[in-house]
N, C-alpha and C. Protein backbone atom coordinates (compact mmCIF):
# COMPACT_ATOMS: atom_id res chain seq x y z
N UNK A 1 0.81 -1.18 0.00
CA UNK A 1 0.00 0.00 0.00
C UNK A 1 0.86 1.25 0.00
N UNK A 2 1.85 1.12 0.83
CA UNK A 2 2.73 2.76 0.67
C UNK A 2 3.31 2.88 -0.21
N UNK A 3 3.77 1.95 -1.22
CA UNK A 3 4.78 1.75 -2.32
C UNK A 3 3.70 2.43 -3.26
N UNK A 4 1.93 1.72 -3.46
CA UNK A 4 1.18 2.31 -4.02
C UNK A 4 0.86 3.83 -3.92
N UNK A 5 0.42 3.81 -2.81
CA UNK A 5 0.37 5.71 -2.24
C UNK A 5 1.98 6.58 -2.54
N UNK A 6 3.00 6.36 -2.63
CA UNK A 6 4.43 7.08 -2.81
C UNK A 6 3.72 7.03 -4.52
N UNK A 7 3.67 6.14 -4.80
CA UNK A 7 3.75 6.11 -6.59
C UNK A 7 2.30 7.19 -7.09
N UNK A 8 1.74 7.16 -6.47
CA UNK A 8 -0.15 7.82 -6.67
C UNK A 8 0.51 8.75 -6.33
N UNK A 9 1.56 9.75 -5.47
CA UNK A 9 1.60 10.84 -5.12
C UNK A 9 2.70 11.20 -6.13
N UNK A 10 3.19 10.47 -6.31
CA UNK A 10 4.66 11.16 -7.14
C UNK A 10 3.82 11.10 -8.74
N UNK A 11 2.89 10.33 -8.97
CA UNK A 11 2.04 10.66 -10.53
C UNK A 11 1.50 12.17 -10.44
N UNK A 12 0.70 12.54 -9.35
CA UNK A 12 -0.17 13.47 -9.01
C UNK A 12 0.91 14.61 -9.25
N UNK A 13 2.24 14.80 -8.37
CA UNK A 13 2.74 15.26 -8.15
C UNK A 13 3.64 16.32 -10.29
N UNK A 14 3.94 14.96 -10.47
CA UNK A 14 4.24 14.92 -11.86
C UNK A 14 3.47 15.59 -12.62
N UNK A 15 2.05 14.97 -12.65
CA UNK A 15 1.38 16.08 -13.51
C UNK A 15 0.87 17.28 -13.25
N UNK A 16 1.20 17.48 -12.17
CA UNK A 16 0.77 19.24 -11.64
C UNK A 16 2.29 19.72 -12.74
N UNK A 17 2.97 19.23 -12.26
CA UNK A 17 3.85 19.99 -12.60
C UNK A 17 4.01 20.28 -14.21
N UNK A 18 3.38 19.08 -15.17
CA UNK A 18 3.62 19.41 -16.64
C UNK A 18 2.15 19.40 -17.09
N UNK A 19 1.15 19.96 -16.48
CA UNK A 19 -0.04 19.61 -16.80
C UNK A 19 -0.25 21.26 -18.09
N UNK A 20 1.08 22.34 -17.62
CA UNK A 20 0.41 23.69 -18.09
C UNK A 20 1.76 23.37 -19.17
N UNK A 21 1.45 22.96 -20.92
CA UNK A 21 2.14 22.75 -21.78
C UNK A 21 3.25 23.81 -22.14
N UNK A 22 2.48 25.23 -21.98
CA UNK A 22 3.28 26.18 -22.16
C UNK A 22 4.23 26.79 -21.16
N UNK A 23 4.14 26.50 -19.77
CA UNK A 23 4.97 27.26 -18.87
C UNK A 23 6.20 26.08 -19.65
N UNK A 24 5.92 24.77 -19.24
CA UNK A 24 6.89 23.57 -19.58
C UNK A 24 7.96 23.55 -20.91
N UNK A 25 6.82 23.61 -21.73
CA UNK A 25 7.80 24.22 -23.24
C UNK A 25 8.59 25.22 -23.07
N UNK A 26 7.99 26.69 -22.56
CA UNK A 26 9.17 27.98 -22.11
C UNK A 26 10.12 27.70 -21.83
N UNK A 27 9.91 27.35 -20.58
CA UNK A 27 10.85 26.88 -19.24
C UNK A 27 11.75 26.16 -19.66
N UNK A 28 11.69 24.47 -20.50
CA UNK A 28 12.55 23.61 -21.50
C UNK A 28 13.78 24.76 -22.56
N UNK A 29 12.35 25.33 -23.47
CA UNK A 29 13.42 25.82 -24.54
C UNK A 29 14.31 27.30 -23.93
N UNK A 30 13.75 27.65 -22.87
CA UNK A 30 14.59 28.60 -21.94
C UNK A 30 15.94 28.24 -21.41
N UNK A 31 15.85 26.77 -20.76
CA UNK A 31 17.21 26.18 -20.48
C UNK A 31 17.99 26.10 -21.63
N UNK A 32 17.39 24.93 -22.27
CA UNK A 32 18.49 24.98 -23.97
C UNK A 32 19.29 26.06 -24.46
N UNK A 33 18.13 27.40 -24.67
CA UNK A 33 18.95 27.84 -24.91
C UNK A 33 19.73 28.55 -24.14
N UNK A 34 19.56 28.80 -22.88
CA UNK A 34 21.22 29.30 -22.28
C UNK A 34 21.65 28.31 -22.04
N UNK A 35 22.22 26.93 -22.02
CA UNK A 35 22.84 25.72 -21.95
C UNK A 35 23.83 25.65 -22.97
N UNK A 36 22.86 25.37 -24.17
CA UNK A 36 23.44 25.33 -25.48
C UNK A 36 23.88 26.86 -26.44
N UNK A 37 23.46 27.71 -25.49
CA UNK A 37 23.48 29.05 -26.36
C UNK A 37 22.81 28.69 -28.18
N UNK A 38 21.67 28.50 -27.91
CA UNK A 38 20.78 28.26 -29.32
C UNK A 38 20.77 29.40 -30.23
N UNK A 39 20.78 29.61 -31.26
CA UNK A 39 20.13 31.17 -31.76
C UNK A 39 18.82 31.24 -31.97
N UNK A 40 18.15 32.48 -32.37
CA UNK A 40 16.29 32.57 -32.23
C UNK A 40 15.87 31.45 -33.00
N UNK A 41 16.83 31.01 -33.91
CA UNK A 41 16.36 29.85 -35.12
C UNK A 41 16.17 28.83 -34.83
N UNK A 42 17.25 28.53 -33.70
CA UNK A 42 17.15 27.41 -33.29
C UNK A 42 16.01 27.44 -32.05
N UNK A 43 15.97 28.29 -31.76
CA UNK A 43 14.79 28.12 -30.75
C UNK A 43 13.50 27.99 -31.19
N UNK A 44 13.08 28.61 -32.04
CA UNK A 44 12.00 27.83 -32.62
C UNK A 44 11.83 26.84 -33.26
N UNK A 45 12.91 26.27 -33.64
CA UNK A 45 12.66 25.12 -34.35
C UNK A 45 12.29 23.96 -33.04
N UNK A 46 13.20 24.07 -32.22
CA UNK A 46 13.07 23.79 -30.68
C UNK A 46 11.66 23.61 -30.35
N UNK A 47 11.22 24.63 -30.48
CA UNK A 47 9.96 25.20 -29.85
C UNK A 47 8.56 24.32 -30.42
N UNK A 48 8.92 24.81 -32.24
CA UNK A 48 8.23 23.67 -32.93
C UNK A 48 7.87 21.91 -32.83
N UNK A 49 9.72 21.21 -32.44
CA UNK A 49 9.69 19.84 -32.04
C UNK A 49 8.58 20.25 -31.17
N UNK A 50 8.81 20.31 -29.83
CA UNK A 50 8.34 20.39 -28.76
C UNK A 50 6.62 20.23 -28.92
N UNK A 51 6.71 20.72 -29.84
CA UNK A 51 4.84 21.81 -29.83
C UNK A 51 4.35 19.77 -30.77
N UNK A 52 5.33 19.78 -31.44
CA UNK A 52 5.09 18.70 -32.86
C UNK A 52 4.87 17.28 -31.85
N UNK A 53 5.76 16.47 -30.66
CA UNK A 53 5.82 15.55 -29.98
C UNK A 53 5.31 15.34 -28.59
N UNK A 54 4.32 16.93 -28.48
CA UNK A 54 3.95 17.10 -26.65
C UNK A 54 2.77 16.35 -26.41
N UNK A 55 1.83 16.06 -27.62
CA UNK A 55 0.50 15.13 -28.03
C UNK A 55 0.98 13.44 -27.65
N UNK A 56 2.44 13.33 -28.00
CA UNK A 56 2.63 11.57 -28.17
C UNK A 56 3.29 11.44 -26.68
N UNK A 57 3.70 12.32 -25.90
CA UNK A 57 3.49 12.39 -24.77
C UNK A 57 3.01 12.24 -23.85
N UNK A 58 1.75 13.38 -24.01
CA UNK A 58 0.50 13.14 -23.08
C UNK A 58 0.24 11.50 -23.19
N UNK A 59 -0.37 10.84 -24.40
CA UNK A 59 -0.64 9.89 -24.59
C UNK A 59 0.19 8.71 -23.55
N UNK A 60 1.13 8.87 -23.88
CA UNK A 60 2.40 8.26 -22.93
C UNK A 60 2.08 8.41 -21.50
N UNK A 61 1.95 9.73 -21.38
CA UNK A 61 2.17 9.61 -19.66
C UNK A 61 0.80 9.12 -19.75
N UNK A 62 -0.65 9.39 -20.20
CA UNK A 62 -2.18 8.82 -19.90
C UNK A 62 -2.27 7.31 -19.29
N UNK A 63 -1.67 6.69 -20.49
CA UNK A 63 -1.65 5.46 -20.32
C UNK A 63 -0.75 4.93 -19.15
N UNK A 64 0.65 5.59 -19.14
CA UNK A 64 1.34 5.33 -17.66
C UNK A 64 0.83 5.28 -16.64
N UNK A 65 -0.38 6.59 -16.52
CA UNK A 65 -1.28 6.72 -15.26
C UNK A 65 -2.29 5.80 -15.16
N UNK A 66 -3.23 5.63 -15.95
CA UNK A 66 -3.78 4.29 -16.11
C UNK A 66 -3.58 3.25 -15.82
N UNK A 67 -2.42 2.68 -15.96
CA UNK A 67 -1.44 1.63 -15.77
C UNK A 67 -0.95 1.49 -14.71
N UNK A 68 -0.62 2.40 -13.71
CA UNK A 68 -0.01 2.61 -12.32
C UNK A 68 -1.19 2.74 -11.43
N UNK A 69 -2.14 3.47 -11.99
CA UNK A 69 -3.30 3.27 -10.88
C UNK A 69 -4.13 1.68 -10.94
N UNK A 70 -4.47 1.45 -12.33
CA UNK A 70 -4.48 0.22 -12.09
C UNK A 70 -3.96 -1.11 -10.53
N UNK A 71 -2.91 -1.02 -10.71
CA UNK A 71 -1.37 -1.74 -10.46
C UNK A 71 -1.97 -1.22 -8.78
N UNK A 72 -1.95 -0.19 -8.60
CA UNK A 72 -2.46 0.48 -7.45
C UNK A 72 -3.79 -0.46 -6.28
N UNK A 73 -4.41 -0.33 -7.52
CA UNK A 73 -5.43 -0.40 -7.15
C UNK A 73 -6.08 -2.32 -6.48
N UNK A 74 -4.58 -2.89 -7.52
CA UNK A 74 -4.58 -4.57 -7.51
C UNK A 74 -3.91 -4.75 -6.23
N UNK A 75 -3.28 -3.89 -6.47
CA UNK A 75 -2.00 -4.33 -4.99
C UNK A 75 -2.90 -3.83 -3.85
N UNK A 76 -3.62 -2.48 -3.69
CA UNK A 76 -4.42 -2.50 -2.58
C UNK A 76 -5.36 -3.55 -1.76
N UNK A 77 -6.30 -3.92 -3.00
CA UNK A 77 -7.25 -4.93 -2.95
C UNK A 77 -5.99 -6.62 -2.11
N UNK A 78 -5.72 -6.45 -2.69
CA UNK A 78 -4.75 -7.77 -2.57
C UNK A 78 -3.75 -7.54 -0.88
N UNK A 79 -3.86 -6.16 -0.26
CA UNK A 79 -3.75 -6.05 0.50
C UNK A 79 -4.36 -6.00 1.46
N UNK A 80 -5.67 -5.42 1.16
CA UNK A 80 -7.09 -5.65 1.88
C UNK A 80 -7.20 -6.91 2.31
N UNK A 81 -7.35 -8.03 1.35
CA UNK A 81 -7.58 -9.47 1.42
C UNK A 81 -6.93 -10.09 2.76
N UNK A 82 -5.49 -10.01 3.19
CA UNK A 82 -4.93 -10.66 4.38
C UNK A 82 -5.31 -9.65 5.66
N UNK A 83 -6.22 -8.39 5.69
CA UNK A 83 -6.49 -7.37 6.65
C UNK A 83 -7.87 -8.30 7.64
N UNK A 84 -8.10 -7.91 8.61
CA UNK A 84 -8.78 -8.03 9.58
C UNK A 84 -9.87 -6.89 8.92
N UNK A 85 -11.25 -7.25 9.83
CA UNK A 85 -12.11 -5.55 9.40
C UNK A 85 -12.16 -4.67 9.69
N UNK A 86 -10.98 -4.85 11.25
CA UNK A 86 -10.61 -3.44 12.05
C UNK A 86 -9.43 -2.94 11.05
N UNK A 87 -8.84 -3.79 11.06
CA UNK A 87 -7.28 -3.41 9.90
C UNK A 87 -7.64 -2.93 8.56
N UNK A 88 -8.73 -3.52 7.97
CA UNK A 88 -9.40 -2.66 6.71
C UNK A 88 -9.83 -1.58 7.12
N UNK A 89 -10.49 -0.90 8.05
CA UNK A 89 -11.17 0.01 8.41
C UNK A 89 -9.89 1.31 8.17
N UNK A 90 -8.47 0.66 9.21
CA UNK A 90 -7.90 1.28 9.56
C UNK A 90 -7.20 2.04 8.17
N UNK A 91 -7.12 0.99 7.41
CA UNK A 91 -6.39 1.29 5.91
C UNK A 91 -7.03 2.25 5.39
N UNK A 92 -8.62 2.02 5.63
CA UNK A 92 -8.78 3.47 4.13
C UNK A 92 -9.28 4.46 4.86
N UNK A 93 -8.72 4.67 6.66
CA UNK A 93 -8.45 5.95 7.28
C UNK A 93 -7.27 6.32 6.98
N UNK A 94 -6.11 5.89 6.89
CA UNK A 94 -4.86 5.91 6.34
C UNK A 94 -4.56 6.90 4.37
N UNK A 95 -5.28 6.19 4.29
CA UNK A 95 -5.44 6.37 2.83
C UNK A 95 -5.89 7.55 2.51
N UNK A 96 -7.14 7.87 3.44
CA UNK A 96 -7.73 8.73 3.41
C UNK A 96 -6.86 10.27 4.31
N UNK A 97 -5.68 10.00 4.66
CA UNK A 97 -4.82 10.78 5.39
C UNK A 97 -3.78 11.19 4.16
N UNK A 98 -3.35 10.16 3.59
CA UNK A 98 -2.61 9.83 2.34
C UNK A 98 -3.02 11.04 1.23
N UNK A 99 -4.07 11.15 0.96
CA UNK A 99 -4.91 11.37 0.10
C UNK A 99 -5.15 12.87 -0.01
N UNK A 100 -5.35 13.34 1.63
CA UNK A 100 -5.86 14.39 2.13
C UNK A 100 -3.98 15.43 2.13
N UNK A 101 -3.04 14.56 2.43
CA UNK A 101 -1.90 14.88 2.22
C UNK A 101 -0.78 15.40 1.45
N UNK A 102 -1.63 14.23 0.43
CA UNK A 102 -1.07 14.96 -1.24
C UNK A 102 -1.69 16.09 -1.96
N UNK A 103 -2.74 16.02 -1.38
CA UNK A 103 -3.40 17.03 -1.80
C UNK A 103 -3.08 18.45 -1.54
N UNK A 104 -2.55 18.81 -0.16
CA UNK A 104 -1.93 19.71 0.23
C UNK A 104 -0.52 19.86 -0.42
N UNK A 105 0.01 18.97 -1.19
CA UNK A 105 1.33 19.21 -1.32
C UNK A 105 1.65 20.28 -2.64
């Protein structure tokens, strides 16, 4: 269950952070180019990839999330199963702390 909840928070966490395409793209082709010292040319072309591969992405991470909550959600259940009904009870007060936690973050 915590391995599940660390992973549910660090997804959550993840997509706050790239959920706004354009701060992310800036911010990216902002580093590059003082990294690489790009010229304007290259920065848009930059800019363009970016704009051209951010769709096959999303897709990517969707399905990742899908896939991890899934996984989440098996391993919980499957953890439930060896719990007592005080010990279940206790879990999705836990969870529900978990939950209430990330949310603040």
């Amino acid at each position: 269950m915590i391995v599940g909840g660390v992973a549910g928070f660090a997804i959550d966490k993840y997509q706050l952070q790239h959920d706004d395409s354009h701060f992310g793209r800036t911010r990216f082709v902002n580093y590059l180019t003082k990294e690489l010292g790009l010229s304007v040319a290259q920065q848009g072309q930059l800019d363009s990839i970016i704009t051209y591969v951010h769709p096959r992405f999303q897709a990517i991470r969707r399905k990742f999330n899908t896939d991890m909550q899934s996984q989440v959600d098996t391993t919980h259940k499957m953890i439930s199963s060896i719990l007592t009904i005080e010990q279940q009870s206790k879990l999705k007060e836990l969870d529900k702390q978990m939950k209430s936690n990330s949310d603040n973050q």
